[in-house]
PDB file of N, CA and C in Angstrom:
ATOM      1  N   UNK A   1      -3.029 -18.315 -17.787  1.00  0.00           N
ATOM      2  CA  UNK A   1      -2.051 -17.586 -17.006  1.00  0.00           C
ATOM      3  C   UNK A   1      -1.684 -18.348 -15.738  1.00  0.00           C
ATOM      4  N   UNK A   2      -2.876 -19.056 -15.073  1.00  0.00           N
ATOM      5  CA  UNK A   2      -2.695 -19.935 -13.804  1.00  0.00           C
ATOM      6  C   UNK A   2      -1.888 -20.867 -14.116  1.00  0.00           C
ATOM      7  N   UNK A   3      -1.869 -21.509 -15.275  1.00  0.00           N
ATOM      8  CA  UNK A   3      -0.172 -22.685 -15.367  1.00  0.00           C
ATOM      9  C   UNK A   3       0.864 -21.960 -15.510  1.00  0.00           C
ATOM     10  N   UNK A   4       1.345 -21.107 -15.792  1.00  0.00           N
ATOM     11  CA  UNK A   4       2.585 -20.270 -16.162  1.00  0.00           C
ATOM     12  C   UNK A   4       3.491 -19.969 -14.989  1.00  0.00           C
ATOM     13  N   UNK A   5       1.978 -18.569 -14.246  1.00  0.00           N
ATOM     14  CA  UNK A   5       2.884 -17.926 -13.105  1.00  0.00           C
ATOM     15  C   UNK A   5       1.948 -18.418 -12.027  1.00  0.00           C
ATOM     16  N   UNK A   6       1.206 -19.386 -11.806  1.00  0.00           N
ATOM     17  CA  UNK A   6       0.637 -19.380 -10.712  1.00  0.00           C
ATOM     18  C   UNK A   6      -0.770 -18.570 -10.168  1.00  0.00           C
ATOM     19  N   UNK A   7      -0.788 -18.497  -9.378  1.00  0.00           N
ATOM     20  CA  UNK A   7      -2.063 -17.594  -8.584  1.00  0.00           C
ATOM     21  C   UNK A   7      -1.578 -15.740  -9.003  1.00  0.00           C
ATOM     22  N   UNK A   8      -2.769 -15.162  -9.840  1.00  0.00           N
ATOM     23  CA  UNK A   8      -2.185 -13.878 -10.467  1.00  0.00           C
ATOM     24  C   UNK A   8      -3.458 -13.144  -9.963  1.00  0.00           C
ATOM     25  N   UNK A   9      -4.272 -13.205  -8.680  1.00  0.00           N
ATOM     26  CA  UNK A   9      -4.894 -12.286  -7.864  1.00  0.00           C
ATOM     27  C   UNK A   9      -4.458 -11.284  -7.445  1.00  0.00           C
ATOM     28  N   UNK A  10      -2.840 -12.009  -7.163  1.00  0.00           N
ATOM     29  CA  UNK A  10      -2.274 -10.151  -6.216  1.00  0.00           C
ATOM     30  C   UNK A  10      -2.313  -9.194  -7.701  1.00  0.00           C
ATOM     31  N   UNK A  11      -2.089  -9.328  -9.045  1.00  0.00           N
ATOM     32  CA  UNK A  11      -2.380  -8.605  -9.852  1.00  0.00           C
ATOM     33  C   UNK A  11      -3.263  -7.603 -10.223  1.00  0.00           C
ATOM     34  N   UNK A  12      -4.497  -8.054  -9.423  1.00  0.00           N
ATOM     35  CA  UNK A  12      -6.014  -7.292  -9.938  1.00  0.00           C
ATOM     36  C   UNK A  12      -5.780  -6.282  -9.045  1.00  0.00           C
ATOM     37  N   UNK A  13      -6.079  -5.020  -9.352  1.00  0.00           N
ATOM     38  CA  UNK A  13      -6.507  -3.591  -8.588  1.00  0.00           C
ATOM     39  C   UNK A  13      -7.410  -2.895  -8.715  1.00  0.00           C
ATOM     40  N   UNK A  14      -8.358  -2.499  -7.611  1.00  0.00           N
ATOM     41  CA  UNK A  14      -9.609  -2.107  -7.811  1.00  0.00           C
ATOM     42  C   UNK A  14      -9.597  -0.722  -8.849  1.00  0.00           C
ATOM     43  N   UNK A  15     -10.545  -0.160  -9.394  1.00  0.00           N
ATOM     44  CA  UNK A  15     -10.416   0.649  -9.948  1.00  0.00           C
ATOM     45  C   UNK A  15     -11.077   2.459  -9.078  1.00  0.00           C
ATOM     46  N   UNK A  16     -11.351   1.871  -7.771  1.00  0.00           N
ATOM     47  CA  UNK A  16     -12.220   2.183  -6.862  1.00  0.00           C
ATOM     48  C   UNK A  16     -10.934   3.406  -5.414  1.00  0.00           C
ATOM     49  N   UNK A  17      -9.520   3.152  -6.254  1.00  0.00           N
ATOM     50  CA  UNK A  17      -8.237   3.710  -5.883  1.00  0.00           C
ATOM     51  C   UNK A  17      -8.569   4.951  -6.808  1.00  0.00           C
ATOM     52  N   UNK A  18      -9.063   5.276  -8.159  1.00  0.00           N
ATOM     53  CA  UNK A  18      -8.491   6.335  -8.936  1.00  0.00           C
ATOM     54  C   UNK A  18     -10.222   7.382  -8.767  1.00  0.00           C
ATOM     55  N   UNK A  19     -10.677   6.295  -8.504  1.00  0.00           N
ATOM     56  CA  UNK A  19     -12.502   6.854  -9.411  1.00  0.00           C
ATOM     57  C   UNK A  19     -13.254   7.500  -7.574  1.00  0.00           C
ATOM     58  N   UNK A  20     -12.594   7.048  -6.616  1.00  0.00           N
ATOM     59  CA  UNK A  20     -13.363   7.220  -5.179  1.00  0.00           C
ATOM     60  C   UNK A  20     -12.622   7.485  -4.315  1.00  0.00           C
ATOM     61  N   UNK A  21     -13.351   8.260  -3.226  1.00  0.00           N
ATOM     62  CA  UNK A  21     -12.327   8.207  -2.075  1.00  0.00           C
ATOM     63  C   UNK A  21     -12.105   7.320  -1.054  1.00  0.00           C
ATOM     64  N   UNK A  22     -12.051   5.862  -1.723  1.00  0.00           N
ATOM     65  CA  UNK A  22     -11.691   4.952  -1.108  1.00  0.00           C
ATOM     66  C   UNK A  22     -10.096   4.696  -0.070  1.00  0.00           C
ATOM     67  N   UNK A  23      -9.357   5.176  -0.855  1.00  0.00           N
ATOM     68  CA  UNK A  23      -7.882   5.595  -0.877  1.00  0.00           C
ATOM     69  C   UNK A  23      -7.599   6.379   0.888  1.00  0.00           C
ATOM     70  N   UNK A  24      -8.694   7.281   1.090  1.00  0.00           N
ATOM     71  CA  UNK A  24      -8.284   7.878   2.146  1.00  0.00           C
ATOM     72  C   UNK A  24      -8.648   7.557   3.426  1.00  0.00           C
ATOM     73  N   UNK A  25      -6.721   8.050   4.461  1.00  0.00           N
ATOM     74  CA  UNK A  25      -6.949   7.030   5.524  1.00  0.00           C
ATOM     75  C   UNK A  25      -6.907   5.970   5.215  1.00  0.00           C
ATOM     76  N   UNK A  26      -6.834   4.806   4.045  1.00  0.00           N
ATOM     77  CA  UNK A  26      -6.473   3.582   3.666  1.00  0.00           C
ATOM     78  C   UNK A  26      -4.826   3.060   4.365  1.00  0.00           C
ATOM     79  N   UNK A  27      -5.169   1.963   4.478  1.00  0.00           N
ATOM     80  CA  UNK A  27      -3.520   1.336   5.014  1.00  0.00           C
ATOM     81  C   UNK A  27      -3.374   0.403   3.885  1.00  0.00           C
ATOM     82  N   UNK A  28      -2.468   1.173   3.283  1.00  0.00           N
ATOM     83  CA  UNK A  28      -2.078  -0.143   2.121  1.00  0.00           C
ATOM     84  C   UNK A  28      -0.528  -0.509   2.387  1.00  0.00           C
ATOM     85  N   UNK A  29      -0.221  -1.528   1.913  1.00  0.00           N
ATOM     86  CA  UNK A  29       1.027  -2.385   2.095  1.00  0.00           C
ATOM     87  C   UNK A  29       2.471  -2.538   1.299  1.00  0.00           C
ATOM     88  N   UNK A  30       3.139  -2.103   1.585  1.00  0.00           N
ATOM     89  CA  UNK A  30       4.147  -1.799  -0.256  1.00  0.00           C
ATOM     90  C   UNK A  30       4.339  -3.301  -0.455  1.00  0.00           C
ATOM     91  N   UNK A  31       4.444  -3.864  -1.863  1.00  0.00           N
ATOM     92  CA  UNK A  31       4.491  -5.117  -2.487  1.00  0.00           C
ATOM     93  C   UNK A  31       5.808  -5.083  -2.628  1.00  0.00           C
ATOM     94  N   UNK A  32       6.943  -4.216  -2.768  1.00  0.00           N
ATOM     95  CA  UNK A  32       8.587  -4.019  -3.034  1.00  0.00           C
ATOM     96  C   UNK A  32       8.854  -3.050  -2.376  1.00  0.00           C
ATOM     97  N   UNK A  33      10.366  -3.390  -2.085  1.00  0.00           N
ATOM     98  CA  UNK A  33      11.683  -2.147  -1.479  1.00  0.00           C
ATOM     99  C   UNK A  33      11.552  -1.060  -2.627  1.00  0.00           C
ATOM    100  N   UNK A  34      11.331  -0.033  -1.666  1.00  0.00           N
ATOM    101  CA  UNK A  34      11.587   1.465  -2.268  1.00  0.00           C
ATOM    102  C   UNK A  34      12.728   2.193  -1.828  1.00  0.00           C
ATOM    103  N   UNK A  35      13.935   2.572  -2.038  1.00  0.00           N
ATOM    104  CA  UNK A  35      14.750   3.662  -1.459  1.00  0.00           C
ATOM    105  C   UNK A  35      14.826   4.567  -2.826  1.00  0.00           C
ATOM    106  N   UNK A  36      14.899   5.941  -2.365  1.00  0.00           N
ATOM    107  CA  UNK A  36      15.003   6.979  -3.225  1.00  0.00           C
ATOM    108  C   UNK A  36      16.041   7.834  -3.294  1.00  0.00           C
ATOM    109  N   UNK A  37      16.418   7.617  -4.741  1.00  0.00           N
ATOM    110  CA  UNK A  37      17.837   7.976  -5.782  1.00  0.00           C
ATOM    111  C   UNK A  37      17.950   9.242  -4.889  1.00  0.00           C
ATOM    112  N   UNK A  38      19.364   9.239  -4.092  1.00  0.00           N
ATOM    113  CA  UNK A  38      19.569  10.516  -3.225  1.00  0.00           C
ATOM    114  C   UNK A  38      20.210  11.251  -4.663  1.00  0.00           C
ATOM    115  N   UNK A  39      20.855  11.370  -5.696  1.00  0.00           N
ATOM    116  CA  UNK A  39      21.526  11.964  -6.235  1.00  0.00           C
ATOM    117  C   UNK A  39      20.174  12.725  -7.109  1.00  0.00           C
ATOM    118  N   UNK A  40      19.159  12.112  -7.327  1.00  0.00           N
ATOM    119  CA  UNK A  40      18.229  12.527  -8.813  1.00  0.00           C
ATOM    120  C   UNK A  40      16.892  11.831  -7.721  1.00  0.00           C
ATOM    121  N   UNK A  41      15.953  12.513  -6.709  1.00  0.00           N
ATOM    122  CA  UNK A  41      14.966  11.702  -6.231  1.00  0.00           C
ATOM    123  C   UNK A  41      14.013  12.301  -7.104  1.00  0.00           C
ATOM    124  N   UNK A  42      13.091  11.498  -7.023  1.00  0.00           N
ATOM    125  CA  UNK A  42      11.519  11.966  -7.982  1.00  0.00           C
ATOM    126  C   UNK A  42      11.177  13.283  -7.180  1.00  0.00           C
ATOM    127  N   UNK A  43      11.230  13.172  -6.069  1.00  0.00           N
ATOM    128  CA  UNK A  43      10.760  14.701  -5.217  1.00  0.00           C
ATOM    129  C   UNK A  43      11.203  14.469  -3.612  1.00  0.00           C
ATOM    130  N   UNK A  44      11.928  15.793  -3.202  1.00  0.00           N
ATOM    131  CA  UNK A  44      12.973  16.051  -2.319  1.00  0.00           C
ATOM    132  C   UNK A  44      12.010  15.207  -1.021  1.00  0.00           C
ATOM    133  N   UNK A  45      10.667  14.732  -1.426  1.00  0.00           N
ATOM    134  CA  UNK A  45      10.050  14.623   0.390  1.00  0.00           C
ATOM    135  C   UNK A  45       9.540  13.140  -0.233  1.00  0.00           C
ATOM    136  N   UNK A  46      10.647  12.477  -0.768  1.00  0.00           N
ATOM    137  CA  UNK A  46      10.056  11.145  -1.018  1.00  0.00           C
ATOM    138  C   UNK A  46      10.071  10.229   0.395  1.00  0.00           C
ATOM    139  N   UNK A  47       9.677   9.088   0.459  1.00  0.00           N
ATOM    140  CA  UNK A  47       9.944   7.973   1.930  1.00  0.00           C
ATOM    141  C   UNK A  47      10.766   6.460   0.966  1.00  0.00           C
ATOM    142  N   UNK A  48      11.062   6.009   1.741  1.00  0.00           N
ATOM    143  CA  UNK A  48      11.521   4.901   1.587  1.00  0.00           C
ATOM    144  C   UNK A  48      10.921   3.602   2.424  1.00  0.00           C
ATOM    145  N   UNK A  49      10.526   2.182   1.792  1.00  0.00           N
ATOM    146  CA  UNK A  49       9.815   1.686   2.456  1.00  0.00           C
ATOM    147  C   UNK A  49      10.420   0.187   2.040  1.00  0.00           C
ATOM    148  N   UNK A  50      10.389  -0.973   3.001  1.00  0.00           N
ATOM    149  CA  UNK A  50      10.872  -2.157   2.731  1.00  0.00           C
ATOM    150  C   UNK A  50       9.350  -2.958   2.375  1.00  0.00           C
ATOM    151  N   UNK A  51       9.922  -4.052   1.411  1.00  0.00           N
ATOM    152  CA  UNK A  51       8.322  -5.078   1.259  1.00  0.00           C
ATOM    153  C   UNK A  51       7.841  -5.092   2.978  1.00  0.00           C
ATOM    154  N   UNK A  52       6.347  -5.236   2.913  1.00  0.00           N
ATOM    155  CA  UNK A  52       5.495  -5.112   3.581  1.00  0.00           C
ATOM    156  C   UNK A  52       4.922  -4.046   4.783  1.00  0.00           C
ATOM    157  N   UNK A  53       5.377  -3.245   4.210  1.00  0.00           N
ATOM    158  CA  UNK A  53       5.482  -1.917   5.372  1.00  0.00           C
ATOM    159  C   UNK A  53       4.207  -1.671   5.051  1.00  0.00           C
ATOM    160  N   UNK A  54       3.438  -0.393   5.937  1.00  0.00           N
ATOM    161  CA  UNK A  54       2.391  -0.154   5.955  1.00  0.00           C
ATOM    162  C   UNK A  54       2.134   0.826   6.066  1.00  0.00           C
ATOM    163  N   UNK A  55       1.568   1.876   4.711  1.00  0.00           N
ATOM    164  CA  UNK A  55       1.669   2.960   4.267  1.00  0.00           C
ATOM    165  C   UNK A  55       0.658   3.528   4.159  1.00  0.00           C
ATOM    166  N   UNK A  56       0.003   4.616   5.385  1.00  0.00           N
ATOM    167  CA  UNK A  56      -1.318   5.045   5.642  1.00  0.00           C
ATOM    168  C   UNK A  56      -1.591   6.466   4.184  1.00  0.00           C
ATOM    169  N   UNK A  57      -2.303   5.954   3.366  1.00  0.00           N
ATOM    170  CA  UNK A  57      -2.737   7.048   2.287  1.00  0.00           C
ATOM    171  C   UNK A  57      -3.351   8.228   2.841  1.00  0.00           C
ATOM    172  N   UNK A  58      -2.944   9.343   2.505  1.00  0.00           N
ATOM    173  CA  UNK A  58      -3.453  10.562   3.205  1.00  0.00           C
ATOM    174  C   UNK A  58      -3.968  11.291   1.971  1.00  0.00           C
ATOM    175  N   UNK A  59      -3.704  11.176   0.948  1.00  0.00           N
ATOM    176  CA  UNK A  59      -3.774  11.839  -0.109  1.00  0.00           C
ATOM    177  C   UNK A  59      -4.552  10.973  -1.449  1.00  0.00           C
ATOM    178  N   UNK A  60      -5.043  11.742  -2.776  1.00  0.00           N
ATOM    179  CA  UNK A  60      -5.294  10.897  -4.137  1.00  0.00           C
ATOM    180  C   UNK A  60      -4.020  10.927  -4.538  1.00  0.00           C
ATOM    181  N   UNK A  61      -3.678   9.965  -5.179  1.00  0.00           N
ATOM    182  CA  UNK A  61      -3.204   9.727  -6.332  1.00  0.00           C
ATOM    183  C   UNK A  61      -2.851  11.015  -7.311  1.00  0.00           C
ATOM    184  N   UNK A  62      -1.809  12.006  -7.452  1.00  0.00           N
ATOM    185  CA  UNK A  62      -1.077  13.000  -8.250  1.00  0.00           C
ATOM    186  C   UNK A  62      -0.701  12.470  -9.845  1.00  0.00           C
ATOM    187  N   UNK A  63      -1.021  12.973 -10.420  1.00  0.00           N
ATOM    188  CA  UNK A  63      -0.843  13.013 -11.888  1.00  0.00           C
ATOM    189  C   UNK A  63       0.695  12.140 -12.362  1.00  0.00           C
ATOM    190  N   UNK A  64       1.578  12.272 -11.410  1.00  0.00           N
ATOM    191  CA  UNK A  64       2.890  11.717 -11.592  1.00  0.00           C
ATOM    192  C   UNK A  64       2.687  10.293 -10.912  1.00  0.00           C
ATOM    193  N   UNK A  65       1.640   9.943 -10.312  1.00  0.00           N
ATOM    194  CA  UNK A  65       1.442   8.747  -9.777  1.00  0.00           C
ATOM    195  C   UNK A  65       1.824   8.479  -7.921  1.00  0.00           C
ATOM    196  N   UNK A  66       2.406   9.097  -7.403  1.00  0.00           N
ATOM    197  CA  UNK A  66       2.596   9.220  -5.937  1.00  0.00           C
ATOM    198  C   UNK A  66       1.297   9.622  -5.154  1.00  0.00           C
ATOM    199  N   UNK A  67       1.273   8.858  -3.854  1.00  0.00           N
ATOM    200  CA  UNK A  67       0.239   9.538  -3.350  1.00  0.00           C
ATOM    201  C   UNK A  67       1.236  10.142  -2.224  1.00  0.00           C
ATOM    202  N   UNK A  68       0.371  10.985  -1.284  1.00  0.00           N
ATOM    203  CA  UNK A  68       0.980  11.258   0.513  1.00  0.00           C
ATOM    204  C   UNK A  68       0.943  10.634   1.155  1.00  0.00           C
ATOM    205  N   UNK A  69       1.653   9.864   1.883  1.00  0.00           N
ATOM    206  CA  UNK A  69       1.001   8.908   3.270  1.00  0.00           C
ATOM    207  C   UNK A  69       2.470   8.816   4.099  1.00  0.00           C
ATOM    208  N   UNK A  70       2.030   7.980   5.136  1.00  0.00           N
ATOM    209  CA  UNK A  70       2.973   7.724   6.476  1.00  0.00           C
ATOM    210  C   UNK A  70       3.188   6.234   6.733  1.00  0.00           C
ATOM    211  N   UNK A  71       4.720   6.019   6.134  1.00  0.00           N
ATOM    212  CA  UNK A  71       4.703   4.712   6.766  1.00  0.00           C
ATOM    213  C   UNK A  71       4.996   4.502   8.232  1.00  0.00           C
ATOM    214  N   UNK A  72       4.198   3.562   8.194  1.00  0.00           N
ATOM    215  CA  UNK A  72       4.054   3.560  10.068  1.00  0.00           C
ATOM    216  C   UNK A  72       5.321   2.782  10.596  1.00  0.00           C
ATOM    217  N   UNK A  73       6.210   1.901   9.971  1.00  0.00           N
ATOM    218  CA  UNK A  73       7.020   1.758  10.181  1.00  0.00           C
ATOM    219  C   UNK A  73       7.811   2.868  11.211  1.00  0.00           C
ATOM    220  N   UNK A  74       8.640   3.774   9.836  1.00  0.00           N
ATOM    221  CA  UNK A  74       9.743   4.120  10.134  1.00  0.00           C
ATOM    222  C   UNK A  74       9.265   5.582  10.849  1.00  0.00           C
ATOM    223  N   UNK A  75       7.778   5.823  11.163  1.00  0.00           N
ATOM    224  CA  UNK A  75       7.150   6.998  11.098  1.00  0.00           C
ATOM    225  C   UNK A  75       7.414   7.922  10.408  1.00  0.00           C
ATOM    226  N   UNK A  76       7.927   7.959   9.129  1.00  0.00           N
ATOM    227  CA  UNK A  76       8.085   9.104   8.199  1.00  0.00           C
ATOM    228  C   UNK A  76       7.067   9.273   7.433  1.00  0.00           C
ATOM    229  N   UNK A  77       6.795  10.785   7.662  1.00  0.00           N
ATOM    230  CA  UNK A  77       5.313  11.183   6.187  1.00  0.00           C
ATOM    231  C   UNK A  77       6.333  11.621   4.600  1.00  0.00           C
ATOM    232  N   UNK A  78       5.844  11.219   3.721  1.00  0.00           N
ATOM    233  CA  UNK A  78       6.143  11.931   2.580  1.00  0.00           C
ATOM    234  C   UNK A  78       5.145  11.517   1.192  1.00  0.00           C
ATOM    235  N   UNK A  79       6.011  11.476   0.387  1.00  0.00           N
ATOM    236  CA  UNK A  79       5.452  10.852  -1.101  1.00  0.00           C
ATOM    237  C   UNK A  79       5.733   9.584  -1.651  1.00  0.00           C
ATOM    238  N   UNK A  80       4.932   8.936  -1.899  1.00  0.00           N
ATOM    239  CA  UNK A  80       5.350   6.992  -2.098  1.00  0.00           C
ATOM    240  C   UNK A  80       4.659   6.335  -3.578  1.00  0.00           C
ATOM    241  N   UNK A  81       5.430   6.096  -4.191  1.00  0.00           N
ATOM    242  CA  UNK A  81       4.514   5.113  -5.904  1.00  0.00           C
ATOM    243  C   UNK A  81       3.253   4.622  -5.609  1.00  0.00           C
ATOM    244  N   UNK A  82       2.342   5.099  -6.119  1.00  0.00           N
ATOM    245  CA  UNK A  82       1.248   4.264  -5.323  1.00  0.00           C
ATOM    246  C   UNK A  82       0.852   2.840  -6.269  1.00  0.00           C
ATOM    247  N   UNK A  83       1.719   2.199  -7.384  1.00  0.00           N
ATOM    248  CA  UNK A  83       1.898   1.215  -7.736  1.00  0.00           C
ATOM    249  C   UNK A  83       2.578   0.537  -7.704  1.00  0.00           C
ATOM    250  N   UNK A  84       3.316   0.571  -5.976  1.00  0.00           N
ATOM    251  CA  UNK A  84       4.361  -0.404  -5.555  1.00  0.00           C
ATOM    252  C   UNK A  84       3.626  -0.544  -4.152  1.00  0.00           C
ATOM    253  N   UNK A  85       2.113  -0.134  -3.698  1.00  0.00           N
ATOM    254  CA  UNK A  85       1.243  -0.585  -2.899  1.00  0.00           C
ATOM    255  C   UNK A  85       0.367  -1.414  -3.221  1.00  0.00           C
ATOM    256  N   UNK A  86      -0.309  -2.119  -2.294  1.00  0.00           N
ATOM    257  CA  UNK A  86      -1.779  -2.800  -2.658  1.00  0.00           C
ATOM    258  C   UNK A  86      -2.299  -3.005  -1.423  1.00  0.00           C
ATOM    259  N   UNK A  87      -3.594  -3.317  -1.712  1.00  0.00           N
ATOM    260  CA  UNK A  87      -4.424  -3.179  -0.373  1.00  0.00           C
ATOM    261  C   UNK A  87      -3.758  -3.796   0.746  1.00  0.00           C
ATOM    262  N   UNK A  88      -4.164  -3.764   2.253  1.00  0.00           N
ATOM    263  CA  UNK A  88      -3.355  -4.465   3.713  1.00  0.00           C
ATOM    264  C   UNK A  88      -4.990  -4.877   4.398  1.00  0.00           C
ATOM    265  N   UNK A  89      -4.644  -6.328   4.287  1.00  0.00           N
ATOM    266  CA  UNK A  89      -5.806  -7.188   4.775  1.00  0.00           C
ATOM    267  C   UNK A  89      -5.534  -7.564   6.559  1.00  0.00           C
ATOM    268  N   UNK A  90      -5.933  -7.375   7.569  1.00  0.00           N
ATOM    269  CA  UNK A  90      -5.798  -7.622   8.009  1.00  0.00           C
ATOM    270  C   UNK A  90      -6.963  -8.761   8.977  1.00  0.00           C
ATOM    271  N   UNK A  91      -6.420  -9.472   9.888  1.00  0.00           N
ATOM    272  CA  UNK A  91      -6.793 -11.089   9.940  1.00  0.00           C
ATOM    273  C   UNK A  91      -7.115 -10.981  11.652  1.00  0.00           C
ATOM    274  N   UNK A  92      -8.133 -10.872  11.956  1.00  0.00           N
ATOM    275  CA  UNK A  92      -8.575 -11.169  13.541  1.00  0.00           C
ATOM    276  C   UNK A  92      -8.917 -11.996  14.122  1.00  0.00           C
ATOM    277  N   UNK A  93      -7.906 -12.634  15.109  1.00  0.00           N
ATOM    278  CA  UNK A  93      -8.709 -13.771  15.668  1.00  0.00           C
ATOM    279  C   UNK A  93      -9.352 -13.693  17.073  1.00  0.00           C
ATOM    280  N   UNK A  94     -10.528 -14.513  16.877  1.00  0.00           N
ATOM    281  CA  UNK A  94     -11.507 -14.118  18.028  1.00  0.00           C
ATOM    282  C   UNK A  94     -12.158 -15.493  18.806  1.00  0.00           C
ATOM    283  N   UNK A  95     -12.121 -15.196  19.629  1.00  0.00           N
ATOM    284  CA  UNK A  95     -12.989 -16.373  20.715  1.00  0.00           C
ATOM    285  C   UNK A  95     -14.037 -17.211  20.154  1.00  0.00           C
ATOM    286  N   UNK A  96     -13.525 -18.545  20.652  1.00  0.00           N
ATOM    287  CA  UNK A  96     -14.860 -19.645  20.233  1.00  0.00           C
ATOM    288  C   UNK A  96     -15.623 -19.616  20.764  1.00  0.00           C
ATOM    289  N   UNK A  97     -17.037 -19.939  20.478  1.00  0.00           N
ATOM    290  CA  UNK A  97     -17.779 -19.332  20.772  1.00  0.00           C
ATOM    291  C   UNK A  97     -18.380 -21.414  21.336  1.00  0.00           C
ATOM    292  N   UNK A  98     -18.107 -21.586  23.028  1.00  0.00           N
ATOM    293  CA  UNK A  98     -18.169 -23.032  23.694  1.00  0.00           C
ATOM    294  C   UNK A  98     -19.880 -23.414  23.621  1.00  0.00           C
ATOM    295  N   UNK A  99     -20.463 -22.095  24.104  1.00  0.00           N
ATOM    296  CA  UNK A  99     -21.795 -22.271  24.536  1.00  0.00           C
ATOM    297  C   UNK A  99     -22.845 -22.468  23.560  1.00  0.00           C
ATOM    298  N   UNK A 100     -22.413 -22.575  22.147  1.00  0.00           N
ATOM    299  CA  UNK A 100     -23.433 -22.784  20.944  1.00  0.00           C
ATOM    300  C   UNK A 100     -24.500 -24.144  21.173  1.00  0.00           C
ATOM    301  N   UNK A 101     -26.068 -23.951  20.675  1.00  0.00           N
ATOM    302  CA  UNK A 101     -26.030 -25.232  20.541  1.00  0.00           C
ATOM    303  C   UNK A 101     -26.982 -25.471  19.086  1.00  0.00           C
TER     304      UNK A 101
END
């Protein structure tokens, strides 16, 4: 698969989203643009979210596949695909540490 498409890590998803309450209070990241079909939406309190927004899970995972959360973006709460998220890693940088020896 690594000669084809490349690096296929962002693919893997824990299974630790459906089976735990890992999910909650989670900040996960949308992987794609979401806007929702104003004429026919999946449900009247959907959100809309651009790649990389950051979409605090408040809720499991619903039988139709949406969870609840708040993108912090646009501050709107509603209902979001929760397979157009994936985890949000975030990266701290911190002081060298001069005095080592």
């Amino acid at each position: 698969m690594q000669t084809i498409k490349g690096d296929a890590s962002e693919n893997v998803h824990s299974l630790d989203y459906f089976y735990a309450e890992y999910w909650f209070e989670n900040e996960m990241e949308a992987i794609a643009e979401y806007k929702k079909v104003l004429e026919y939406p999946m449900s009247p309190e959907e959100i809309d979210a651009e790649k990389g927004d950051i979409i605090v899970v408040r809720t499991p995972i619903h039988n139709d596949g949406f969870i609840r959360g708040k993108n912090l973006r646009s501050n709107r709460e509603g209902r979001f695909p929760m397979y157009l998220l994936k985890e949000h890693s975030r990266f701290e940088n911190f002081t060298t540490f001069i005095n080592l020896s």
